[in-house]
N, C-alpha and C. Protein backbone atom coordinates (compact mmCIF):
# COMPACT_ATOMS: atom_id res chain seq x y z
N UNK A 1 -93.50 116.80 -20.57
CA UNK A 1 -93.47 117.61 -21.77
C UNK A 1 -94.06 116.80 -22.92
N UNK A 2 -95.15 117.43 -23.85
CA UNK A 2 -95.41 116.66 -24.76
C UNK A 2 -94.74 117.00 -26.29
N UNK A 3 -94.73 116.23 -26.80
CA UNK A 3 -94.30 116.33 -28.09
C UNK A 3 -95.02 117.23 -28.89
N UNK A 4 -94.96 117.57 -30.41
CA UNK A 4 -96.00 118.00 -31.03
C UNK A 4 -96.87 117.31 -31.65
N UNK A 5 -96.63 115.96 -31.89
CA UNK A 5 -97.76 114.79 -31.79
C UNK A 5 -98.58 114.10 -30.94
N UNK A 6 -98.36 114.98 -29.65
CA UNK A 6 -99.58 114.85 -28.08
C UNK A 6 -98.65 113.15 -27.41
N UNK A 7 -97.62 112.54 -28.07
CA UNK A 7 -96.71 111.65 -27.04
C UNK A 7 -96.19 111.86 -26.61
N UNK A 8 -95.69 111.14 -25.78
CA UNK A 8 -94.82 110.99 -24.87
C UNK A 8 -93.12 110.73 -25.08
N UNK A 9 -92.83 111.11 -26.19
CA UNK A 9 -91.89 110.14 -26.64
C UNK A 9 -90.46 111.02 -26.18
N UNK A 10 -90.55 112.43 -26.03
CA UNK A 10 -89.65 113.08 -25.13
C UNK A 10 -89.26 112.57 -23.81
N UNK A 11 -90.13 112.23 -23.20
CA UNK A 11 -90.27 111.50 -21.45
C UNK A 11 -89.11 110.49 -21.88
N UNK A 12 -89.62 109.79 -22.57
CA UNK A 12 -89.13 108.29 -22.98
C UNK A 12 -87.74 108.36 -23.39
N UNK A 13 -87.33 108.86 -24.18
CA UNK A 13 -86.15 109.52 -24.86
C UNK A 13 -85.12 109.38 -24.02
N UNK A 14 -84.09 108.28 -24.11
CA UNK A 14 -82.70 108.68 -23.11
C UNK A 14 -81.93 109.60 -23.70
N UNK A 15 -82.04 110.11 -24.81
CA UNK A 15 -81.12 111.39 -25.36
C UNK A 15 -81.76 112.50 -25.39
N UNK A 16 -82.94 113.06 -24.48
CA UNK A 16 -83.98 114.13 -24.54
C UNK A 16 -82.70 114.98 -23.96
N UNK A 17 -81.95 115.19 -23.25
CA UNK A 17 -80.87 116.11 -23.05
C UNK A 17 -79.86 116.66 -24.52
N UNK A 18 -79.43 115.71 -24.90
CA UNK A 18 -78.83 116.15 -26.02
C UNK A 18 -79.53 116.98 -26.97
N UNK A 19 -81.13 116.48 -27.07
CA UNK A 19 -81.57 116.93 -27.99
C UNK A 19 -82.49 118.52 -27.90
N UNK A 20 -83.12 118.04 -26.68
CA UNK A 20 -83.54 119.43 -26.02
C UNK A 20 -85.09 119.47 -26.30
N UNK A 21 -86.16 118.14 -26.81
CA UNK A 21 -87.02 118.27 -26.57
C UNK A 21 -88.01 118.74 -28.02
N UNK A 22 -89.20 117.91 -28.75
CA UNK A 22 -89.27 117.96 -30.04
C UNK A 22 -90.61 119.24 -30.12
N UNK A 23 -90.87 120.18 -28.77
CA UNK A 23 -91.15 121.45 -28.93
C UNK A 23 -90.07 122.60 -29.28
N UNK A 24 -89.18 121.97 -28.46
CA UNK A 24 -87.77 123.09 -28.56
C UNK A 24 -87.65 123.46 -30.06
N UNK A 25 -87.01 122.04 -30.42
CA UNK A 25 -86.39 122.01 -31.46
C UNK A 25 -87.27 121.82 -32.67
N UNK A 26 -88.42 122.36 -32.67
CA UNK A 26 -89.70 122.45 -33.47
C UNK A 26 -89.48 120.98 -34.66
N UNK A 27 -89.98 119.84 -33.83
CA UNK A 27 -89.95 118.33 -34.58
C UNK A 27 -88.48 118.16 -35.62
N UNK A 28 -87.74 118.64 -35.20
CA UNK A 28 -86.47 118.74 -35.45
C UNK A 28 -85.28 118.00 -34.45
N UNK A 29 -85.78 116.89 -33.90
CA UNK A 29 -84.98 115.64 -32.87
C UNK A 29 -83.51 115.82 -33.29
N UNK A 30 -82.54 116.23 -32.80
CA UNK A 30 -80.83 115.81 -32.92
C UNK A 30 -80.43 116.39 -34.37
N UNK A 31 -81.37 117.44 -34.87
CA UNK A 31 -80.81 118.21 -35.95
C UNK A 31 -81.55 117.30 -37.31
N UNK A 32 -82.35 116.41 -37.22
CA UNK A 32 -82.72 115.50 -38.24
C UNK A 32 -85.01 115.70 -37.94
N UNK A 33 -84.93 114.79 -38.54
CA UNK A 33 -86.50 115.23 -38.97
C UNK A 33 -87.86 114.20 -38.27
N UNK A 34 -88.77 114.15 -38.02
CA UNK A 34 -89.48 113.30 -37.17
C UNK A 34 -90.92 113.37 -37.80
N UNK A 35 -91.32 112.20 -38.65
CA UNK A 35 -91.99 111.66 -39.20
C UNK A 35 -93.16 112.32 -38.83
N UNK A 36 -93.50 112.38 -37.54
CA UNK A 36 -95.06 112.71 -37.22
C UNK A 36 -94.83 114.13 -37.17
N UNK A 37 -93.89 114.75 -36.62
CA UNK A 37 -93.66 116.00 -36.88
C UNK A 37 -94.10 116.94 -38.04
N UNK A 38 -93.10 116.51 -39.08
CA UNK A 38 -93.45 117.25 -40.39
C UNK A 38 -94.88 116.99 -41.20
N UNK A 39 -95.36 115.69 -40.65
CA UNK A 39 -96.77 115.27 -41.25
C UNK A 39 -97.89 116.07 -40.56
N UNK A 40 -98.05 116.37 -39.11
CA UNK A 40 -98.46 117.15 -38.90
C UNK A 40 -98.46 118.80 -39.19
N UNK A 41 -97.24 119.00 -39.71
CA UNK A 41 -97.33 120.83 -40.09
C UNK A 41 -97.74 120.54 -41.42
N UNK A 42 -97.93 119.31 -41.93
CA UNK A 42 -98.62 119.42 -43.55
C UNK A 42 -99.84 119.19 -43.50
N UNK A 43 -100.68 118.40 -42.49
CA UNK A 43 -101.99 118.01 -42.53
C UNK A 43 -102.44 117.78 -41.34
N UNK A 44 -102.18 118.05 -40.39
CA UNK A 44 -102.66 117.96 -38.71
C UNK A 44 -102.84 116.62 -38.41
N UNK A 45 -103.49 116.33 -37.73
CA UNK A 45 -103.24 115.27 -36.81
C UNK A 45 -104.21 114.09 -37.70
N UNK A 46 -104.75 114.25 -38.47
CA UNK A 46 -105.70 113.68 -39.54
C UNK A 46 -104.76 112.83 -40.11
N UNK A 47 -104.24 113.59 -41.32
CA UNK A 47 -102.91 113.41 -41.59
C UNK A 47 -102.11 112.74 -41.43
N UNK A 48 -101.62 112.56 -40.10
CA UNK A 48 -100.49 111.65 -39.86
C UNK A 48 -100.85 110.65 -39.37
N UNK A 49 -102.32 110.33 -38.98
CA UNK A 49 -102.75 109.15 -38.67
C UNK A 49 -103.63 108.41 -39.94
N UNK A 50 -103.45 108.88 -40.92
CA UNK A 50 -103.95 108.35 -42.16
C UNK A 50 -102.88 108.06 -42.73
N UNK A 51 -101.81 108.55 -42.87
CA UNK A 51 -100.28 107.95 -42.89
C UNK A 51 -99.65 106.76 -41.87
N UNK A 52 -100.67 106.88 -40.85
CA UNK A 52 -99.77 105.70 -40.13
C UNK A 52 -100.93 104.35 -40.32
N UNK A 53 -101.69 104.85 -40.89
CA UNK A 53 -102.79 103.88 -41.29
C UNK A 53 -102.48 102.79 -42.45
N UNK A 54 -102.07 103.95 -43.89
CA UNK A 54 -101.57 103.57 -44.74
C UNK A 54 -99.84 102.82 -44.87
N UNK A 55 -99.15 103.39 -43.74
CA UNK A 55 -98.00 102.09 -43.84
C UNK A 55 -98.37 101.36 -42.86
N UNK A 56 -99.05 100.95 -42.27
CA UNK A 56 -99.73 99.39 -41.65
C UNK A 56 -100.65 98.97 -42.56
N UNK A 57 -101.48 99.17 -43.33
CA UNK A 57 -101.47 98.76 -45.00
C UNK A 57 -100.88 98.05 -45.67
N UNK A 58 -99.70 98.92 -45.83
CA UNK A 58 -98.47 98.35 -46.57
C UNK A 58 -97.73 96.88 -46.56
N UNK A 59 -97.91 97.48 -45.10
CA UNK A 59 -96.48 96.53 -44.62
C UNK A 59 -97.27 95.20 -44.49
N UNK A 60 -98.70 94.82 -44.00
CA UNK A 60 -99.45 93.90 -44.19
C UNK A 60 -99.58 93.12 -45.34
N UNK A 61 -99.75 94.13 -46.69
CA UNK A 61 -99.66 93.52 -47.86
C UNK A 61 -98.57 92.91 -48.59
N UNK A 62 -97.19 93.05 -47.82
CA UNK A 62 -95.98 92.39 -48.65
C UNK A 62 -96.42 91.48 -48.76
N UNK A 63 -96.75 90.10 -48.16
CA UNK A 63 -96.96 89.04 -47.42
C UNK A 63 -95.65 88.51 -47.01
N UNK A 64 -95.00 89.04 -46.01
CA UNK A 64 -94.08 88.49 -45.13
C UNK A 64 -94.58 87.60 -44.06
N UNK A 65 -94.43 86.19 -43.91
CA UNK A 65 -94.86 84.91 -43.64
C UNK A 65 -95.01 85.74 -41.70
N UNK A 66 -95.85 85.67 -41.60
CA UNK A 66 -96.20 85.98 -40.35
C UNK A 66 -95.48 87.52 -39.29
N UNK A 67 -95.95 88.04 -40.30
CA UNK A 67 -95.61 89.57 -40.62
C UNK A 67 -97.04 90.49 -40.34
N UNK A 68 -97.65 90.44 -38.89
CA UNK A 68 -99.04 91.06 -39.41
C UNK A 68 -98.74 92.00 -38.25
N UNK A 69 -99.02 93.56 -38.85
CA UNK A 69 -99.02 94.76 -37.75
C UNK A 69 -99.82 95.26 -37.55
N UNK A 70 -100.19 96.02 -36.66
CA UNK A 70 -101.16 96.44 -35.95
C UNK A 70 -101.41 97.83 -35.25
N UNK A 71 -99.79 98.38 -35.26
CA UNK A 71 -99.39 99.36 -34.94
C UNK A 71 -98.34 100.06 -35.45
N UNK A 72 -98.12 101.04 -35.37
CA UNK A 72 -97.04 101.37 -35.17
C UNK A 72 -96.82 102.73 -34.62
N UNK A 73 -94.72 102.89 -34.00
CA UNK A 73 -94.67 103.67 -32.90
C UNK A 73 -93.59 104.37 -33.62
N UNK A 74 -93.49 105.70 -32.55
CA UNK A 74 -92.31 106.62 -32.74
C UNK A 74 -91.10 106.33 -32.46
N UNK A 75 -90.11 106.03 -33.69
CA UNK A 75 -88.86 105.05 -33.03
C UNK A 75 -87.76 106.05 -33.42
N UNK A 76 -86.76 106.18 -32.81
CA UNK A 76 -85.64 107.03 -33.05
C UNK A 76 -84.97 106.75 -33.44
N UNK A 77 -83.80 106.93 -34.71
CA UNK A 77 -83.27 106.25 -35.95
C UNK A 77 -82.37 105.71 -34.57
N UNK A 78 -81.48 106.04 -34.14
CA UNK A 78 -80.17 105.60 -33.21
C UNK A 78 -80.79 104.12 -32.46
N UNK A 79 -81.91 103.97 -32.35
CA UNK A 79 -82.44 102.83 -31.50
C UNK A 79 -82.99 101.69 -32.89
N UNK A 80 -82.80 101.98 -33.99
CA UNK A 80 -83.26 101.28 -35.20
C UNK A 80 -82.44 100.99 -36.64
N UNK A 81 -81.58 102.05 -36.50
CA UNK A 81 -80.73 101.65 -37.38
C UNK A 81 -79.34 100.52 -37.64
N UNK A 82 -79.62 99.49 -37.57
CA UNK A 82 -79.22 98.15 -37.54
C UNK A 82 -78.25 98.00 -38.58
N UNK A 83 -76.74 97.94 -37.82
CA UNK A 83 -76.38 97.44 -39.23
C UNK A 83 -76.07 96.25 -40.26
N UNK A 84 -76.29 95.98 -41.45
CA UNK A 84 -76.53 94.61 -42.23
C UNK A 84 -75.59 94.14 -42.87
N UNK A 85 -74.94 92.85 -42.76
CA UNK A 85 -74.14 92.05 -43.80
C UNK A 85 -74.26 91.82 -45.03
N UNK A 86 -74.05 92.33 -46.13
CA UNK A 86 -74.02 92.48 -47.50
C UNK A 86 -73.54 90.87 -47.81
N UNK A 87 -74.04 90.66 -48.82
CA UNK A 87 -73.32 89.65 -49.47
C UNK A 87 -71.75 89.98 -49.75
N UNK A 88 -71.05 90.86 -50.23
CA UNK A 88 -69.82 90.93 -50.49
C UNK A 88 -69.08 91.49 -49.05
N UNK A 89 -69.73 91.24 -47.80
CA UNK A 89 -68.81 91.20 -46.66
C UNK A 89 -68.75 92.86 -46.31
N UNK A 90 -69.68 93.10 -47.09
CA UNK A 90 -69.40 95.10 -46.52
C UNK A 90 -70.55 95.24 -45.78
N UNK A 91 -70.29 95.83 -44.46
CA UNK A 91 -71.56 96.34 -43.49
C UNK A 91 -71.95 97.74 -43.90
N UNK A 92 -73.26 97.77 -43.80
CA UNK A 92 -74.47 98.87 -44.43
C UNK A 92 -75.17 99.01 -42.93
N UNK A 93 -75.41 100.03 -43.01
CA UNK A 93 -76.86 101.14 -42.32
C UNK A 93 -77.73 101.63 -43.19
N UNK A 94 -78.97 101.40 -43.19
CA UNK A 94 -79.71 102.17 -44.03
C UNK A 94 -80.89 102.93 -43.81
N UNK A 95 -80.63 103.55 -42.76
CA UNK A 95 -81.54 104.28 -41.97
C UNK A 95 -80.49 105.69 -41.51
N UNK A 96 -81.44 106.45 -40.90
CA UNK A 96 -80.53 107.78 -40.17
C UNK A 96 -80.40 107.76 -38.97
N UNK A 97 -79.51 107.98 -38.16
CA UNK A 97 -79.23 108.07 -36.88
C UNK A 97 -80.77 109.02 -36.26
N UNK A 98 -80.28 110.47 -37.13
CA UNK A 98 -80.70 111.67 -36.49
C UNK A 98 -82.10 111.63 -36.85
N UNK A 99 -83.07 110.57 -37.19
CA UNK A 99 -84.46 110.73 -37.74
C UNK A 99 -85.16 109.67 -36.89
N UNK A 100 -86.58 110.34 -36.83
CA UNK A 100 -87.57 109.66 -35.88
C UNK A 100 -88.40 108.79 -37.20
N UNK A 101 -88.61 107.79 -36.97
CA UNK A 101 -89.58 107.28 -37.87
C UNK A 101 -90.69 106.32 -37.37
N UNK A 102 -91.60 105.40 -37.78
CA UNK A 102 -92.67 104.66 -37.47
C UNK A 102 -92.31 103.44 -37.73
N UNK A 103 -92.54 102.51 -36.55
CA UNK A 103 -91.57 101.02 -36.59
C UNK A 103 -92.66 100.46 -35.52
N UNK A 104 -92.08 99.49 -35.67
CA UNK A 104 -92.39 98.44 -34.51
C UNK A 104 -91.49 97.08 -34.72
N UNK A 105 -91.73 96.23 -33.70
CA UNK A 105 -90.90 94.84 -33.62
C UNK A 105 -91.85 93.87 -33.43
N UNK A 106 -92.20 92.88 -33.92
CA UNK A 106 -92.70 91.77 -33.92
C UNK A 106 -92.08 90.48 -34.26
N UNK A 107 -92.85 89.64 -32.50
CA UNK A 107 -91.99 88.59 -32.55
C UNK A 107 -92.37 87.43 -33.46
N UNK A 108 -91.53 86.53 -34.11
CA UNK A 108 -91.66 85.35 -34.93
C UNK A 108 -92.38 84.66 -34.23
N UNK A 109 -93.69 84.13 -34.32
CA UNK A 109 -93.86 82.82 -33.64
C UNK A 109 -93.20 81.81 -33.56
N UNK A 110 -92.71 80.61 -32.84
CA UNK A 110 -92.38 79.66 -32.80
C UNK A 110 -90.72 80.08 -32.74
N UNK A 111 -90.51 81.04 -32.50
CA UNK A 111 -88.85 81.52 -32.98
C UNK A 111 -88.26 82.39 -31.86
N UNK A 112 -87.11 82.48 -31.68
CA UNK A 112 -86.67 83.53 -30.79
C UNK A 112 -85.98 84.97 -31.45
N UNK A 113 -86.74 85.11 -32.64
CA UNK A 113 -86.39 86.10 -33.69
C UNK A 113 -87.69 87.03 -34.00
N UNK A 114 -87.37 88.03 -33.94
CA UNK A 114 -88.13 89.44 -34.23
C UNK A 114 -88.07 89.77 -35.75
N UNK A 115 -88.87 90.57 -36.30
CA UNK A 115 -89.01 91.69 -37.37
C UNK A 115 -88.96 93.20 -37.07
N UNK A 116 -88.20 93.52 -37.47
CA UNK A 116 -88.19 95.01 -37.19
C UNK A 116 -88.91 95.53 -38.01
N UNK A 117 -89.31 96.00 -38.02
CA UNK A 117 -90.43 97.40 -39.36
C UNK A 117 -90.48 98.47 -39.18
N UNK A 118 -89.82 99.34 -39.94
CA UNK A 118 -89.19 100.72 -39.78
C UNK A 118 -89.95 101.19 -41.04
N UNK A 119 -90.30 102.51 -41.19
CA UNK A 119 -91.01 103.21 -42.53
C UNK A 119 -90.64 104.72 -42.20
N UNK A 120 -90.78 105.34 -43.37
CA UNK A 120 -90.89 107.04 -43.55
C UNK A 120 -91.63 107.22 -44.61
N UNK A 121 -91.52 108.46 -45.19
CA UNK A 121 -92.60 108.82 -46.31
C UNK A 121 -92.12 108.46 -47.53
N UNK A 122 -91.04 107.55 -47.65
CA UNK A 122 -90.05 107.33 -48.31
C UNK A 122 -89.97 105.93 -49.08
N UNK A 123 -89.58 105.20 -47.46
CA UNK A 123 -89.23 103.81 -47.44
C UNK A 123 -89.90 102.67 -46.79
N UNK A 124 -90.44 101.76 -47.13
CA UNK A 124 -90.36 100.46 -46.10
C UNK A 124 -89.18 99.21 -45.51
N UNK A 125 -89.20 99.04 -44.49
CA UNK A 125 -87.68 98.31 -44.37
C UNK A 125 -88.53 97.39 -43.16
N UNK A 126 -88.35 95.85 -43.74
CA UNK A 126 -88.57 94.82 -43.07
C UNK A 126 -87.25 93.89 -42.60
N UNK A 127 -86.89 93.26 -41.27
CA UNK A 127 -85.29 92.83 -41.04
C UNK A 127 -85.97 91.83 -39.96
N UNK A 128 -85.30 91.55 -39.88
CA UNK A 128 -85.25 90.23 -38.80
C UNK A 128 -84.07 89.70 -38.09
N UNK A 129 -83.60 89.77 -36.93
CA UNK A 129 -82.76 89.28 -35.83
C UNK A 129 -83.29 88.98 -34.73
N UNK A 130 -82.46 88.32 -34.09
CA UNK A 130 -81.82 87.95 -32.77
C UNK A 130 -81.89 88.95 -31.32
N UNK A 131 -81.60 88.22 -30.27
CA UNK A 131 -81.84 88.97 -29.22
C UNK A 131 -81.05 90.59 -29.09
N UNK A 132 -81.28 91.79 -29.04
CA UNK A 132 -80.66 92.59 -29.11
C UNK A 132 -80.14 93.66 -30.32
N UNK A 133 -81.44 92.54 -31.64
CA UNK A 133 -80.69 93.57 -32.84
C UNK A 133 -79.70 92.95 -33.62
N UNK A 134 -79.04 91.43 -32.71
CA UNK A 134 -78.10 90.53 -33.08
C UNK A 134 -78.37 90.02 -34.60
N UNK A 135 -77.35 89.70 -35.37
CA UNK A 135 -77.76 88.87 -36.45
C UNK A 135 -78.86 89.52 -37.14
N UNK A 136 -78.71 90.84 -37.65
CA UNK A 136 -79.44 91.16 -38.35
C UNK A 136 -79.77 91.18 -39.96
N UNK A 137 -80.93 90.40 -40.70
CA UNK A 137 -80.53 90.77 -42.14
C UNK A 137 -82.02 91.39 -42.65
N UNK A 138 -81.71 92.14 -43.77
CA UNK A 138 -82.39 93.12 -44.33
C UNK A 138 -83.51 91.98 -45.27
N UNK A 139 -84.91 91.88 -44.63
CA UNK A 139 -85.89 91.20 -45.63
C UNK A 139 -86.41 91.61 -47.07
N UNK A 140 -86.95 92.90 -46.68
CA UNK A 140 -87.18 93.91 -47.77
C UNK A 140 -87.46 95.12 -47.28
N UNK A 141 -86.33 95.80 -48.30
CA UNK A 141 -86.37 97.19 -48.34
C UNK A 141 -86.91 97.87 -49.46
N UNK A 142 -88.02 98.24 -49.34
CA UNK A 142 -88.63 98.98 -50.55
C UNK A 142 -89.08 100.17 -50.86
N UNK A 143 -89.14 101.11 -51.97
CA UNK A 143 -89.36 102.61 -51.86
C UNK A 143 -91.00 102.16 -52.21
N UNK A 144 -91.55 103.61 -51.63
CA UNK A 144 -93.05 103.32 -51.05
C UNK A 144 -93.53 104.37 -52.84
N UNK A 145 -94.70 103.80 -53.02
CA UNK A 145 -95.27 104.51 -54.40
C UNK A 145 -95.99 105.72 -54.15
């Protein structure tokens, strides 16, 4: 079954049962919203790849010390939303369960630590942990102009 962005990402999906599939549920994943989805019913497939152009742009230009992307993929908030240690000892999520967004993971050189890079039409969110998501802290989170 393909998506309405021509992936695969239904196949892939261990919750494609719950959710019922992002033709079904017209880019509407688990009752929440899917990045390539709605970019495509605004500007077709042009569109959302000029958007995924422009936050690999972005995220290149923070200059996060060996931070360089190249891609990015359809990630499902539940597989990305990490939660973070605040300075005052209170744990945060700052992402949505129920939303698909454009991420990727890249590993640290020389390190056994990743970057996560998560975006929407919204936000950029750069993090970095440990094996599994472990030890996660929030690098920069920034609203996009």
């Amino acid at each position: 079954m393909l998506s309405i962005c021509g992936a695969y990402c239904c196949e892939e999906c261990s919750r494609k049962e719950d959710c019922g599939g992002c033709q079904a549920v017209n880019g509407h994943p688990f009752g929440g919203t899917c990045i390539a989805a709605e970019c495509i019913e605004r500007g077709g497939m042009e569109g959302f790849l000029e958007l995924k152009s422009k936050l690999i742009s972005e995220f290149n230009a923070l200059g996060v010390e060996n931070l360089e992307v190249s891609d990015l993929n359809l990630l499902n908030g539940f597989f990305v939303n990490l939660e973070y240690c605040m300075s005052n000892g209170q744990k945060v999520k700052l992402l949505e369960d129920n939303k698909v967004y454009l991420g990727n993971q890249i590993e640290i050189p020389g390190s056994d630590l990743c970057y996560g890079i998560v975006a929407d039409e919204a936000y950029l969110l750069v993090c970095r942990y440990g094996c599994n998501g472990s030890n996660s802290e929030i690098i920069m989170y920034k609203k996009r102009c």
